[in-house]
Protein backbone atom coordinates (compact mmCIF):
# COMPACT_ATOMS: atom_id res chain seq x y z
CA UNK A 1 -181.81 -99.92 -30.82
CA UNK A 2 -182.33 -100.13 -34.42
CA UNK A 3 -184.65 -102.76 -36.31
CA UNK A 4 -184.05 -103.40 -39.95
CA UNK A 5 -187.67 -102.83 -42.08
CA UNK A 6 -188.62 -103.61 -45.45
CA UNK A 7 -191.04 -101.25 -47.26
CA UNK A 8 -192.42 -101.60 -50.86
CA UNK A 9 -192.41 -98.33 -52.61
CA UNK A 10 -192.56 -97.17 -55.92
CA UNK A 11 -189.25 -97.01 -57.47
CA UNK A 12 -189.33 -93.27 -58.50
CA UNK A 13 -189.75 -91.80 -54.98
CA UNK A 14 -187.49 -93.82 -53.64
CA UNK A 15 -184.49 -92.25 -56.53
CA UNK A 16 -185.98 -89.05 -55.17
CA UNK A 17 -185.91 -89.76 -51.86
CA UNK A 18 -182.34 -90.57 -51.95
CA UNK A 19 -181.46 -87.41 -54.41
CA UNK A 20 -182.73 -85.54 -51.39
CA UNK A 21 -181.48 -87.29 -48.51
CA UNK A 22 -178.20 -86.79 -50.03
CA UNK A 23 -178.51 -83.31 -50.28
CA UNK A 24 -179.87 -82.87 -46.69
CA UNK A 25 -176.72 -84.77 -45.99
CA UNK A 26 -178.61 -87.77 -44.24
CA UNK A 27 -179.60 -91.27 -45.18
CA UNK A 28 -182.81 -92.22 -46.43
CA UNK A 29 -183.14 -94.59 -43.43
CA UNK A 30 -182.66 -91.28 -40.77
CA UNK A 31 -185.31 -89.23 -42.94
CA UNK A 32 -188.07 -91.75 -42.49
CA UNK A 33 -187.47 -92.55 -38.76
CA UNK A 34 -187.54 -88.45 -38.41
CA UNK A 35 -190.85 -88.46 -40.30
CA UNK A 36 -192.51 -91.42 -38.56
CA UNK A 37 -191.46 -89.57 -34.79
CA UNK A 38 -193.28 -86.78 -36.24
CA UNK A 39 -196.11 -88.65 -37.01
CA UNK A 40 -196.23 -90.86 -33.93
CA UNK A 41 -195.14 -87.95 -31.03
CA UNK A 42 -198.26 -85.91 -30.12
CA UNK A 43 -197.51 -82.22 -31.08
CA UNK A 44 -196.37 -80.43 -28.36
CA UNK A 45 -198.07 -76.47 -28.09
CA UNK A 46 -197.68 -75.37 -24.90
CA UNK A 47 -197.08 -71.41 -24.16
CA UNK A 48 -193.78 -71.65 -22.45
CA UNK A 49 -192.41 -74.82 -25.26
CA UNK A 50 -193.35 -72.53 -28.59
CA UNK A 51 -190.88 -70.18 -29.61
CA UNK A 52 -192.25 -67.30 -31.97
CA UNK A 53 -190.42 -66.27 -35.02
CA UNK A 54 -188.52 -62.66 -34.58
CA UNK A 55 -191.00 -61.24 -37.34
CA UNK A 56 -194.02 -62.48 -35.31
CA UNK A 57 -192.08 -60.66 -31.90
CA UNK A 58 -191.71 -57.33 -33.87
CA UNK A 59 -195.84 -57.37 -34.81
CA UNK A 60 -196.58 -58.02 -30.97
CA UNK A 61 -198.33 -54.98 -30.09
CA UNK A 62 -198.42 -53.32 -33.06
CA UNK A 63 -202.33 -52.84 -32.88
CA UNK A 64 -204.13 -51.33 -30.92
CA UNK A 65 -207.92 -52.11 -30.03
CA UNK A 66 -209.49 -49.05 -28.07
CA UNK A 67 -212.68 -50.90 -28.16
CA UNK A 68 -213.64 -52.99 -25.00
CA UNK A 69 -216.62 -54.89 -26.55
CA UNK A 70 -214.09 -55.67 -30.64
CA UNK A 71 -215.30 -58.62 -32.04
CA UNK A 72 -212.78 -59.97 -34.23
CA UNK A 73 -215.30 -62.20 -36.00
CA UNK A 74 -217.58 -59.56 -36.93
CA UNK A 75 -214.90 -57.32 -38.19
CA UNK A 76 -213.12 -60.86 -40.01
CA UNK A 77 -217.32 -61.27 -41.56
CA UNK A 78 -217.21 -57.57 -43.03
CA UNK A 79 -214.06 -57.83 -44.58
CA UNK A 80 -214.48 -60.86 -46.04
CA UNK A 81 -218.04 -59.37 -48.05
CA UNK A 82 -216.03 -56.72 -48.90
CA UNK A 83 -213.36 -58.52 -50.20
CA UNK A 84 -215.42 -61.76 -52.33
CA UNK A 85 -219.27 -59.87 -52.48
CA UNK A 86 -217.83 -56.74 -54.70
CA UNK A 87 -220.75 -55.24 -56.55
């Protein structure tokens, strides 16, 4: 069910707005609703719901840590002096 709602907002987003709505081939009204869902529906991360991107399914594996005791965060700290501590 749809509710009618007023909203003051400044005249030059809302020409914008509308350029892009059109473009997206919606209405401005369908754009906001879609925003405020986003903004109101808690974000939903779970394993088995997220879908990776096929360039982030090629990398998978790509690596290979022989070391059983790697620490990422060590090996992120040293090449982060190297990068922004140059002598």
């Amino acid at each position: 069910m749809s509710t009618k709602l007023t909203l003051t907002v400044d005249k030059q987003v809302i020409e914008e707005a509308k350029k892009y709505a059109k473009k997206q081939g919606r209405s401005l009204s369908n754009l906001i609703e879609d925003y405020l869902k986003l903004l109101i529906e808690p974000p939903s991360l779970a394993n088995d719901e997220f879908e990776y991107s096929p360039i982030v399914k090629s990398l998978k594996g790509s690596v290979k840590v022989e070391e059983e005791d790697f620490d990422y965060k060590e090996v992120l700290e040293q090449e982060l002096i190297k990068k922004y501590l140059k002598d």
